[in-house]
Protein backbone atom coordinates (compact mmCIF):
# COMPACT_ATOMS: atom_id res chain seq x y z
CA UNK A 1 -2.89 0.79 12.50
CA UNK A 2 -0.46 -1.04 14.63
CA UNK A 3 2.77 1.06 15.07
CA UNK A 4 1.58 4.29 13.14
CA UNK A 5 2.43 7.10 15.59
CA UNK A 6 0.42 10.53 14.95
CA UNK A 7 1.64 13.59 16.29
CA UNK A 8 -1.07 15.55 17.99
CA UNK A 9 -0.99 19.24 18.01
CA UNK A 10 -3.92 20.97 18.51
CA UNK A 11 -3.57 24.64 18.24
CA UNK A 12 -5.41 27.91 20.06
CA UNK A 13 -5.16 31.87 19.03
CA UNK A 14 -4.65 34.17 21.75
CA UNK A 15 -8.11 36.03 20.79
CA UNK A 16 -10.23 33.25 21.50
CA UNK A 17 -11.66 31.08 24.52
CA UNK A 18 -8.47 29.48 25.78
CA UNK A 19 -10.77 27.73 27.88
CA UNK A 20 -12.69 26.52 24.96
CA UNK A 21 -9.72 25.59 22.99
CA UNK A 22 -8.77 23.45 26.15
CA UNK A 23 -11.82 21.97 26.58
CA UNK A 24 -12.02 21.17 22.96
CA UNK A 25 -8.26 19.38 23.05
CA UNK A 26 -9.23 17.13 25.40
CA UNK A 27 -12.60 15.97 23.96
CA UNK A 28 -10.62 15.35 20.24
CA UNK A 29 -7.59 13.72 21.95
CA UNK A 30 -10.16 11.31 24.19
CA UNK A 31 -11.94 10.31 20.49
CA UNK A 32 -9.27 10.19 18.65
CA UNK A 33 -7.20 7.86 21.07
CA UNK A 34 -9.67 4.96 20.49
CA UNK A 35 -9.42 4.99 16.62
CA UNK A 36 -6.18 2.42 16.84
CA UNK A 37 -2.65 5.17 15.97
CA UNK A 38 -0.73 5.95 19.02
CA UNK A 39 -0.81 9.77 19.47
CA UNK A 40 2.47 11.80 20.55
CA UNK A 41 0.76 15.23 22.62
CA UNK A 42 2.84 18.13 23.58
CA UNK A 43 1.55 17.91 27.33
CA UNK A 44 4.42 17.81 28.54
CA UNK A 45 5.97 20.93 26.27
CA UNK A 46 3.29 23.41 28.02
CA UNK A 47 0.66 23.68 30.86
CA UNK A 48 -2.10 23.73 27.88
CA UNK A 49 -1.08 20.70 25.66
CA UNK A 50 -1.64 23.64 23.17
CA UNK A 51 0.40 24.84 20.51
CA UNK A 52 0.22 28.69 20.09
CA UNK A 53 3.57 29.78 21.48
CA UNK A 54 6.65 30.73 18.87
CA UNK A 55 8.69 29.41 21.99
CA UNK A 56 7.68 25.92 22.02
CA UNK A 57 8.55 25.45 18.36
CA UNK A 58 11.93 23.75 19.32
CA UNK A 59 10.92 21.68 21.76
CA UNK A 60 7.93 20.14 19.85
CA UNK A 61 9.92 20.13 16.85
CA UNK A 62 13.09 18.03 18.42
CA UNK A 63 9.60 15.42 20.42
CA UNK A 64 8.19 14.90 17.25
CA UNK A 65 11.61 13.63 15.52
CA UNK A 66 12.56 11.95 18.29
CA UNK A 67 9.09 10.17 18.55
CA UNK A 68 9.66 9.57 14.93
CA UNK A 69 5.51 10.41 14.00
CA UNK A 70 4.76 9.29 10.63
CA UNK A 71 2.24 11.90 10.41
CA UNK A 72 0.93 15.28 12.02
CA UNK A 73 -2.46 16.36 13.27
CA UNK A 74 -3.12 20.30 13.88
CA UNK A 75 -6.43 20.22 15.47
CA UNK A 76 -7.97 24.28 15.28
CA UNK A 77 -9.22 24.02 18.66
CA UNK A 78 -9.51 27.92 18.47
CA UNK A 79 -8.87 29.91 15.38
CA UNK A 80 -5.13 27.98 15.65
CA UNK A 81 -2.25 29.65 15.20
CA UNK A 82 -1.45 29.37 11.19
CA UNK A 83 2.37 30.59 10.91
CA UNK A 84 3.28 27.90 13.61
CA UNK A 85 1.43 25.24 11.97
CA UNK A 86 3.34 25.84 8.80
CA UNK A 87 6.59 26.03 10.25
CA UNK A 88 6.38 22.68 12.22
CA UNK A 89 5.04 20.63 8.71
CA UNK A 90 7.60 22.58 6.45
CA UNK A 91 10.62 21.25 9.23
CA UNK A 92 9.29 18.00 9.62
CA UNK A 93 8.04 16.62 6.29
CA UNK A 94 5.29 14.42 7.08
CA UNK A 95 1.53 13.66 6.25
CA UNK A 96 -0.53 17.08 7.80
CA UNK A 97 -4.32 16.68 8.82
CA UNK A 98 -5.88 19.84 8.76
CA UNK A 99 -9.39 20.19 10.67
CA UNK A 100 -11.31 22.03 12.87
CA UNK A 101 -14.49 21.32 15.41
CA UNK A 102 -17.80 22.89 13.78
CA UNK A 103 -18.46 26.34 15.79
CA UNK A 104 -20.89 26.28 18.33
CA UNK A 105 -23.43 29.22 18.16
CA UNK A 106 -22.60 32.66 19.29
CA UNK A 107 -23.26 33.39 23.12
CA UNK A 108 -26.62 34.72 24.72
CA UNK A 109 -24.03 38.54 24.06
CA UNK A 110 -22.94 37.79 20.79
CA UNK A 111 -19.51 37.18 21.07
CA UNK A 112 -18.22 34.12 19.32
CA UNK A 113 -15.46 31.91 21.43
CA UNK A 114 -13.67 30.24 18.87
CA UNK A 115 -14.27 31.12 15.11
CA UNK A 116 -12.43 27.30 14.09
CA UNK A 117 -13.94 27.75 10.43
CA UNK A 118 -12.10 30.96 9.96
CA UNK A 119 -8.85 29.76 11.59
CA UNK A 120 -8.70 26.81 8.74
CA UNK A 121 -9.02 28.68 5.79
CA UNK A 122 -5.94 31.08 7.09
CA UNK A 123 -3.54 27.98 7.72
CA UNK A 124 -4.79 26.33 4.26
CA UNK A 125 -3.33 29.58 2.77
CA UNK A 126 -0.09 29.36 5.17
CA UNK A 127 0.56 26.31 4.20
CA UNK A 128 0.33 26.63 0.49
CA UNK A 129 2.18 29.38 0.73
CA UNK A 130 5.20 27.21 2.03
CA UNK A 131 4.74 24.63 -0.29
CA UNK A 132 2.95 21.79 2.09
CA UNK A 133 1.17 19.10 0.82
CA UNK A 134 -1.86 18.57 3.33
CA UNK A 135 -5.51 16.50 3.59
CA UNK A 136 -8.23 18.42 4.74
CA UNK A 137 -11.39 17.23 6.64
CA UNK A 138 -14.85 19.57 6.42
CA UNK A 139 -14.77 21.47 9.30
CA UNK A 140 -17.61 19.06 11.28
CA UNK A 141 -18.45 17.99 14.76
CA UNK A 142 -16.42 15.09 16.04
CA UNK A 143 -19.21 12.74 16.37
CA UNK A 144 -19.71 13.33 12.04
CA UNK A 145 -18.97 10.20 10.26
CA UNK A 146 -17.19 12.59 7.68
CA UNK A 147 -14.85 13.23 10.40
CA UNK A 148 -14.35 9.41 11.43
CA UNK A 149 -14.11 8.38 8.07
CA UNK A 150 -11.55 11.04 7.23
CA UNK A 151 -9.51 10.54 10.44
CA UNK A 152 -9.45 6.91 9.68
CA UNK A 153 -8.36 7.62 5.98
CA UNK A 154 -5.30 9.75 7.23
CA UNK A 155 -3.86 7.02 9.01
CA UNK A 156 -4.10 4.92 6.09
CA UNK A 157 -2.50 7.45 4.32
CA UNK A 158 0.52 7.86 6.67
CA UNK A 159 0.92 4.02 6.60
CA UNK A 160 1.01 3.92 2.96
CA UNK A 161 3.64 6.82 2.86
CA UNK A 162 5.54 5.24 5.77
CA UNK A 163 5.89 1.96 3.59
CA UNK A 164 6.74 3.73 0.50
CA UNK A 165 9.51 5.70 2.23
CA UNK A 166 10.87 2.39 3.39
CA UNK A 167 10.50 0.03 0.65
CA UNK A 168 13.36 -2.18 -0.30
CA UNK A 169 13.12 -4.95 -2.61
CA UNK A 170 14.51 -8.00 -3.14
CA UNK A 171 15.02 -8.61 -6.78
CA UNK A 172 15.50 -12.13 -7.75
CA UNK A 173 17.64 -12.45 -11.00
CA UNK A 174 17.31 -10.11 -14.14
CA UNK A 175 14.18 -9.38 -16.09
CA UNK A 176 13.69 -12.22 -18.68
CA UNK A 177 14.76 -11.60 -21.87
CA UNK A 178 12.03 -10.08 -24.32
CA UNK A 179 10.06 -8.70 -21.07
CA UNK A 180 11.30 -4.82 -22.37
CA UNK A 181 7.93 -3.48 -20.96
CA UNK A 182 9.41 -4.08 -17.47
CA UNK A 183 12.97 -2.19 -17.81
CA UNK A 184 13.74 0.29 -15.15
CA UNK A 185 15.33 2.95 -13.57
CA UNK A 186 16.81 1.64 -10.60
CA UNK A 187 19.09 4.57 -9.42
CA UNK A 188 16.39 7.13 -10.65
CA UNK A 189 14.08 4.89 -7.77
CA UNK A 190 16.41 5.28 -5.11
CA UNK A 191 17.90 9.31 -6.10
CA UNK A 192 13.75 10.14 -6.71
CA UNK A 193 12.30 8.20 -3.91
CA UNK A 194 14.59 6.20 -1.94
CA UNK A 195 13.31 2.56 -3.34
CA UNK A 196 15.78 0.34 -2.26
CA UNK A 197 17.10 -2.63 -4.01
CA UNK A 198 18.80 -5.77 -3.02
CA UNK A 199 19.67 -7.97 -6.02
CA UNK A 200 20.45 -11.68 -5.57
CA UNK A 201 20.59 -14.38 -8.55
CA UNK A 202 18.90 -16.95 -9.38
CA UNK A 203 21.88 -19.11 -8.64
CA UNK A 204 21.76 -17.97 -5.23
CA UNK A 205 18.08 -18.59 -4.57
CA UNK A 206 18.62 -22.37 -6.43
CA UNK A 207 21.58 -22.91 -4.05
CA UNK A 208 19.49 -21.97 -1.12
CA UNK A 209 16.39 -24.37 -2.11
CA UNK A 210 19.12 -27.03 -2.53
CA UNK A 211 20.23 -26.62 1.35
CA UNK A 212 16.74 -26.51 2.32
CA UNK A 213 16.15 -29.78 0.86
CA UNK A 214 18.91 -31.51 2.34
CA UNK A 215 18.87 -30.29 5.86
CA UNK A 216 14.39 -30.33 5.43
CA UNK A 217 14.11 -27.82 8.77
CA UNK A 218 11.13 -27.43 10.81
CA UNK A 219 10.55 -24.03 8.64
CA UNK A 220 10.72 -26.63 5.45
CA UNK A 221 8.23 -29.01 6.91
CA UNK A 222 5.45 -26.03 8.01
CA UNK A 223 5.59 -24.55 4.57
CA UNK A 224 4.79 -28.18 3.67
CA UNK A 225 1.64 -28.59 5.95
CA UNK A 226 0.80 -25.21 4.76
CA UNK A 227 0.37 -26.46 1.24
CA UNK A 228 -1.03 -29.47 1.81
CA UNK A 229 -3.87 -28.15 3.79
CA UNK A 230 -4.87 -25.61 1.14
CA UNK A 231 -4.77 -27.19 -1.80
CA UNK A 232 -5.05 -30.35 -4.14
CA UNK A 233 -1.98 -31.54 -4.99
CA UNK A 234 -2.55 -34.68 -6.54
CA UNK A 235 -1.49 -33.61 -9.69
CA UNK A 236 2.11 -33.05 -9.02
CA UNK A 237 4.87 -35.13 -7.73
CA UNK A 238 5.91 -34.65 -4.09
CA UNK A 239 9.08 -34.10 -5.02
CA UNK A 240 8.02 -30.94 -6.98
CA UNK A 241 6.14 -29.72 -3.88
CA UNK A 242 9.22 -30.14 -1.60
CA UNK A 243 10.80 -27.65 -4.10
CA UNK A 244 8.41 -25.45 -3.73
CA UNK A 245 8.05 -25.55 -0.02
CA UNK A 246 11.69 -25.03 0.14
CA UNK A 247 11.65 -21.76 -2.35
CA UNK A 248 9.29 -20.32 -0.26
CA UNK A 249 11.11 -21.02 2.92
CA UNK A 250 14.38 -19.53 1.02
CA UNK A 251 12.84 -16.31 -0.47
CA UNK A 252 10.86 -15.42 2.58
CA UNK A 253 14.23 -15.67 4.33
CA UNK A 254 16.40 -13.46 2.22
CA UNK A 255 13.48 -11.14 2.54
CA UNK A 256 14.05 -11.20 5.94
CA UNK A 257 17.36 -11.61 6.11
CA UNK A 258 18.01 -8.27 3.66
CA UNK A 259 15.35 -6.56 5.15
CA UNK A 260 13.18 -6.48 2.18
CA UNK A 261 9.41 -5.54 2.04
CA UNK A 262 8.38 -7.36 -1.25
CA UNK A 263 10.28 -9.08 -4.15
CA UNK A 264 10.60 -9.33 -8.00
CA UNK A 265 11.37 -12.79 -9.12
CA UNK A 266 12.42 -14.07 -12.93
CA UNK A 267 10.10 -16.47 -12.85
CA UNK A 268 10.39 -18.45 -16.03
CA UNK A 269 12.17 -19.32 -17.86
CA UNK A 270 15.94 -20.15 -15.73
CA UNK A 271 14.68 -21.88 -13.12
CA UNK A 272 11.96 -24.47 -15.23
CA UNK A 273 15.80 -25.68 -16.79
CA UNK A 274 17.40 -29.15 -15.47
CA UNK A 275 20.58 -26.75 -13.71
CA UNK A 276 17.45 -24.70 -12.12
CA UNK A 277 14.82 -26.44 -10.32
CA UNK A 278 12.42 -27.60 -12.52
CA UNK A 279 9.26 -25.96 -10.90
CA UNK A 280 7.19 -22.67 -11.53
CA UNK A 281 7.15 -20.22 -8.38
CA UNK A 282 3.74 -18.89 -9.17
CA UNK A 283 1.75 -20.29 -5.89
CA UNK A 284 4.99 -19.51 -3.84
CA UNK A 285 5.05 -16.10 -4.72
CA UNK A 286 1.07 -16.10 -3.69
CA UNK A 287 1.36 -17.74 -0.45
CA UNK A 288 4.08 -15.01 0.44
CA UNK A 289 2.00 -12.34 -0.70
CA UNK A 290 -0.40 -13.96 1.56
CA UNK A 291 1.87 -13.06 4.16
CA UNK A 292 2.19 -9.60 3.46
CA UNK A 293 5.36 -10.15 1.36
CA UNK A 294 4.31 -8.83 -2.08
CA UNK A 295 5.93 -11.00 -5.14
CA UNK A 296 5.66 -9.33 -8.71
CA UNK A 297 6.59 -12.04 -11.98
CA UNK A 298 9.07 -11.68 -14.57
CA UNK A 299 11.15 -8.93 -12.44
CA UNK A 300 8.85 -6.41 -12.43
CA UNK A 301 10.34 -4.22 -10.19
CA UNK A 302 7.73 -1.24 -10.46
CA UNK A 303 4.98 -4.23 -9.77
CA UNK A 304 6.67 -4.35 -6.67
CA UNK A 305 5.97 -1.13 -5.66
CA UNK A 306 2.36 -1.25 -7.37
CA UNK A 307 1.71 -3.88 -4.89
CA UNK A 308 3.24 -2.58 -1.66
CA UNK A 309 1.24 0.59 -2.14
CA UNK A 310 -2.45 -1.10 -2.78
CA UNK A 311 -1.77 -3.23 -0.11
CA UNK A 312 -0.56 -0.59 2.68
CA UNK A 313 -3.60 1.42 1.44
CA UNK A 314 -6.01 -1.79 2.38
CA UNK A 315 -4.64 -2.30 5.62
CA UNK A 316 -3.48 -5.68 4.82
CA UNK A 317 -7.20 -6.63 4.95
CA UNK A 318 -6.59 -8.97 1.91
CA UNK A 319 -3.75 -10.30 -0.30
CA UNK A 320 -3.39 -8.46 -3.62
CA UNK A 321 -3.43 -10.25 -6.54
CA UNK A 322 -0.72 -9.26 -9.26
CA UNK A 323 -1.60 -9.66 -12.47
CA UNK A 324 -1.76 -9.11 -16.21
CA UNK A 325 -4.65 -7.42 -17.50
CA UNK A 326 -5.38 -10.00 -20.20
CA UNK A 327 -8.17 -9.69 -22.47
CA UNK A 328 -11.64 -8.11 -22.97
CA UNK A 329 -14.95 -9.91 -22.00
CA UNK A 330 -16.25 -11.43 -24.97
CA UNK A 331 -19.49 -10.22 -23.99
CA UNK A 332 -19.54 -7.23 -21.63
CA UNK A 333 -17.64 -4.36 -23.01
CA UNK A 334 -16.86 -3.18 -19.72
CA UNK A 335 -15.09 -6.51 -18.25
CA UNK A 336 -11.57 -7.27 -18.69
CA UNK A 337 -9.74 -10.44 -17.70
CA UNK A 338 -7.49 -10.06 -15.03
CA UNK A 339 -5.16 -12.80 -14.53
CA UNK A 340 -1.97 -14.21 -14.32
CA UNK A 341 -0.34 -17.88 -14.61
CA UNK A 342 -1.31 -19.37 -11.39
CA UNK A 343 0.34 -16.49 -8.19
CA UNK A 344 -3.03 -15.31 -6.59
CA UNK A 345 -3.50 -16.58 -2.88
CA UNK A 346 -4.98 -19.27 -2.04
CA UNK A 347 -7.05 -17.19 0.97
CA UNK A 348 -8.45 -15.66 -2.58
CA UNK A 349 -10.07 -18.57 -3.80
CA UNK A 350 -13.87 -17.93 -4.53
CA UNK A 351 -16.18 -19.95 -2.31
CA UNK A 352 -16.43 -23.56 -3.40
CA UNK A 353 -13.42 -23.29 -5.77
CA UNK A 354 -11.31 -26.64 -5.95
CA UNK A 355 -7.90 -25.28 -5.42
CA UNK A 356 -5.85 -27.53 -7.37
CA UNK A 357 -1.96 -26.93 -7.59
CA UNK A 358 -1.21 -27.63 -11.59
CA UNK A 359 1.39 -27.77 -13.89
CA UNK A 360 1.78 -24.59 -16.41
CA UNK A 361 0.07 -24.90 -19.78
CA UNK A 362 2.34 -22.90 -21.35
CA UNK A 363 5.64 -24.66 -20.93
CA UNK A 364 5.77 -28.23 -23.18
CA UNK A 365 6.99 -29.60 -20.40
CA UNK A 366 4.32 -28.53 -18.08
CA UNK A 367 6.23 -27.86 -15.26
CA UNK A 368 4.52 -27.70 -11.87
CA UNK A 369 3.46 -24.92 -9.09
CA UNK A 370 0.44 -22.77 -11.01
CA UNK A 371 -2.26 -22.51 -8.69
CA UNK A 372 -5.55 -22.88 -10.93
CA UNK A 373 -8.52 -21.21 -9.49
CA UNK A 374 -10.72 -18.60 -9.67
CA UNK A 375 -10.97 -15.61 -7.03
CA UNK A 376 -13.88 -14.44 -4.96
CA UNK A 377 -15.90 -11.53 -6.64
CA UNK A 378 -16.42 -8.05 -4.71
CA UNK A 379 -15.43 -4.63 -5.06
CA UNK A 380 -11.65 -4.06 -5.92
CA UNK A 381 -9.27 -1.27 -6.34
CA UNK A 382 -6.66 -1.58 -9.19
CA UNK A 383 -3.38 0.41 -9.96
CA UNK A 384 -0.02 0.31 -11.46
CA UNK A 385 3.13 2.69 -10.41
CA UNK A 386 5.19 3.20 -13.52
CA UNK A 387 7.09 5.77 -15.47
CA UNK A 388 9.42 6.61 -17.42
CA UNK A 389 11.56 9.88 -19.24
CA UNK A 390 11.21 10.71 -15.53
CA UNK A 391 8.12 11.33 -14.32
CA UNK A 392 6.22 8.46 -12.44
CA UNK A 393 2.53 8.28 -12.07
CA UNK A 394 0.17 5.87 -10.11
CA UNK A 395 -3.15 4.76 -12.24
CA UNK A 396 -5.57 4.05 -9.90
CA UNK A 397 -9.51 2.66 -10.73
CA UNK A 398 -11.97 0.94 -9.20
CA UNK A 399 -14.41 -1.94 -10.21
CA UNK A 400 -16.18 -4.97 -9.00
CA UNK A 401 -15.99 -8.47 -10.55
CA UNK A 402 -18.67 -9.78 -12.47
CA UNK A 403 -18.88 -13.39 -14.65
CA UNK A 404 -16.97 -14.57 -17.29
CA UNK A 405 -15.80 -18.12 -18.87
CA UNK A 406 -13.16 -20.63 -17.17
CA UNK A 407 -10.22 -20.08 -18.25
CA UNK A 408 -6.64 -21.46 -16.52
CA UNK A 409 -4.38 -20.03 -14.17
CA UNK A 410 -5.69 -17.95 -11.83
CA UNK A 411 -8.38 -14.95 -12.38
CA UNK A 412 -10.70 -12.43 -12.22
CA UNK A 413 -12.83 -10.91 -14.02
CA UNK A 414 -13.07 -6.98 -13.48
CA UNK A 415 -15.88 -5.09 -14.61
CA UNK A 416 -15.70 -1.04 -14.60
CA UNK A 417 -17.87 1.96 -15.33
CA UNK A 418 -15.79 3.19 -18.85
CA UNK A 419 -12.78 -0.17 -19.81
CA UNK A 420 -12.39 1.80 -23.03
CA UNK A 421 -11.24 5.22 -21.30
CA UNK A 422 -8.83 2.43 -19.21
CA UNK A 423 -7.54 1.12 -22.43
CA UNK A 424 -6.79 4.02 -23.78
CA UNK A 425 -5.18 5.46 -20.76
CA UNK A 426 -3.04 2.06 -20.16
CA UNK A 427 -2.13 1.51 -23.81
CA UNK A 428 -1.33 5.66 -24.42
CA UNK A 429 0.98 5.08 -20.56
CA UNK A 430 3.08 5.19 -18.95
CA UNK A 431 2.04 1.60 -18.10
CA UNK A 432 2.17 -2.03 -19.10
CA UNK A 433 -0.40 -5.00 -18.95
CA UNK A 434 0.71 -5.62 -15.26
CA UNK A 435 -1.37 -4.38 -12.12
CA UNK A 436 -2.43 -5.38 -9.01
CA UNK A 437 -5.77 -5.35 -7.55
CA UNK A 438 -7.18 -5.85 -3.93
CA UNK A 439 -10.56 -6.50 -2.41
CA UNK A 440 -11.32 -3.41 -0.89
CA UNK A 441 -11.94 0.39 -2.02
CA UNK A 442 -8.84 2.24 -1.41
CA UNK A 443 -8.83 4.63 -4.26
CA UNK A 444 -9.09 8.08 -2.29
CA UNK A 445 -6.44 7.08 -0.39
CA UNK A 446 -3.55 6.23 -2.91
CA UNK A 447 -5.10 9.62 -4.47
CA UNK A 448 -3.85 11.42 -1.43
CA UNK A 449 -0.93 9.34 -0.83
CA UNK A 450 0.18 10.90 -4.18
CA UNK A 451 0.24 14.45 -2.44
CA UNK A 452 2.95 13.41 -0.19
CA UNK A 453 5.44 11.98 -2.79
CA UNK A 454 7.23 14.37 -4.64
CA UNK A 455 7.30 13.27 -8.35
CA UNK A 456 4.64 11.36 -8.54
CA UNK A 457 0.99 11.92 -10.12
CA UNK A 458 -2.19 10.12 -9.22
CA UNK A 459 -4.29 8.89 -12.18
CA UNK A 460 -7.70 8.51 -11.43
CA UNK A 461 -9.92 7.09 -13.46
């Protein structure tokens, strides 16, 4: 959660314990600080470090942009104060947690301090009633896990949105030809979400490789040791791997260079020419993905996108793996093939799993950089952003892998509760045959990450 800043704003009624609303602040801020986002308070706006006041509204308003929060927790510490709560999420346009401490029991007298419970379902109302998107956490006591777990899923949340808000990509030379299934929209990405693109050609990336391998910089020579020490690569010719090093060196540079968060590359078939460089980029684009630079094949520029958001969602706790979803399991009707030519990670390599750097089966030629090798099983999440006539959704499932036969390249095989209801759903679209996966279960999370982009539906399945 490094860099996600939360603004914290926990909120009192005037009826209630402002004592107990106080006390209550202090013991939510104190848990919450330990749970890894840094939190902006308003302690400094009022004596309380409460919101309740109409008057503070500027002043918390004008700290929160200035803090630049990527998302906003409202804390009923009290019955809260609904109208402001709505007011400060409507002006500022961010992720809103909505929760409340469980109520204690009602004094020795009767009388109740705080009535939290009550205080949530007002503000729920509020805030539908000015249009605001917002994730909601069972009112619970703070110790709960349903209250850990949910805090813990907001952030992941906001750091999904944050990345989507911010995405630019690098796109390297036009979709091949045929590839239709891949065409988009790329004003309708920037006027609907503010996708950013930066296009460079393929002749810029070759003449870049070229320097490289003249001027062989330290950069050069540690993508080298980098792919010698993960792989076989006795069945290409070092001069092959040197180009491969030095594409890697170049794209992750005009990445950084351009400011880019992920890439779409044409990989085949320019660059496999004599004028190109006569290699595949299919391990280069995993080893970058590796390094939190997502690279989608054949120009996929919604791939892109697909991949950024699974792997925001995860937390970075594993490369994603981009790739086509291939064939059914001749066996289990519930397994589907997911791979691609040779682009998942090395770090993805199932245990024991020679990890041999080949030459692509496809081309006569067989030209070389295809990682072969299968991927470590587990529980995965699996989605796809597409679209088009203008409306975008996100298909989202999860699965776990299961065994299936050899095949090249590198794969997976997926195995799910209902692959025909996928089919269907893929084949009917908006979507293609490309997706990317990830070891981890993030599906609730890109669900609600959909509630905080306008124009786009989640698809669960």
């Amino acid at each position: 959660m490094e860099g996600i800043r939360i603004g914290y704003l926990p909120t009192r009624r005037d009826v209630f314990s402002a004592s107990e609303a106080r006390r209550y602040r202090g013991i939510i801020k104190e848990k919450i600080s330990a749970l890894g986002a840094k939190l902006i308070d308003i302690d400094d706006i009022n004596d309380e470090g409460l919101f309740f006041s109409e008057q503070d509204l500027p002043a918390v308003l004008e700290k929160m942009r200035r803090s630049h929060v990527d998302g906003l927790f409202f804390p009923h510490c009290n019955f809260g104060t609904e109208d402001l709560v709505a007011k400060t999420a409507k002006e500022l346009g961010k992720p809103v947690l909505l929760w409340g401490p469980r109520d204690d029991a009602p004094l020795a007298d009767g009388l109740r301090t705080r009535d939290t419970q009550c205080g949530l379902f007002a503000t729920g109302k509020v805030l539908r009633r000015f249009n605001i998107p917002f994730t909601y956490i069972e009112n619970s006591r703070i110790s709960d896990p349903v209250f850990l777990k949910g805090y813990q899923k907001f952030l992941c949340v906001c750091r999904t949105v944050r990345a989507f808000r911010r995405m630019r990509i690098l796109q390297i030379g036009p979709r091949p030809d045929g590839f239709w299934s891949v065409i988009c929209n790329e004003g309708e990405l920037l006027e609907r979400f503010g996708i950013q693109t930066f296009p460079v050609s393929l002749v810029d990336l070759v003449d870049r490789v070229k320097e490289l391998l003249r001027g062989k910089p330290q950069k050069f020579h540690d993508a080298m040791d980098r792919i010698a020490g993960q792989m076989d690569l006795s069945a290409c010719e070092t001069e092959d791997v040197e180009k491969l090093a030095a594409m890697y060196t170049a794209i992750r540079s005009l990445c950084e260079e351009h400011g880019c968060t992920c890439a779409a590359i044409q990989c085949w078939n320019a660059l496999q020419s004599e004028s190109g460089l006569g290699v595949m980029p299919c391990m280069v684009n995993g080893l970058l993905t590796e390094d939190g630079i997502p690279v989608a094949c054949e120009t996929d520029m919604h791939g892109a996108i697909t991949a950024v958001l699974l792997q925001e969602s995860a937390g970075c706790c594993s490369p994603v793996f981009f790739s086509d979803m291939t064939i059914r399991h001749p066996d289990n009707d519930n397994a589907e093939l997911l791979w691609h030519c040779g682009n998942f990670s090395p770090s993805l390599a199932a245990e024991g799993e020679e990890k041999r750097l080949g030459r692509h089966f496809i081309f006569p030629s067989h030209k070389c950089g295809t990682g072969e090798w299968k991927i470590r099983s587990g529980e995965v999440t699996v989605c796809r952003f597409d679209g088009d006539h203008g409306e975008y959704r996100l298909f989202i499932g999860e699965g776990r892998g299961t065994e299936g036969p050899r095949t090249k390249g590198t794969y997976f095989w997926l195995e799910v509760d209902n692959w025909p209801k996928w089919e269907r759903t893929l084949v009917e679209g908006p979507y293609i045959h490309h997706c990317a996966g990830i070891h981890a279960k993030t599906a609730d999370i890109l669900q609600e990450v959909c509630k905080y982009i306008p124009g786009l539906q989640a698809e669960r399945m």
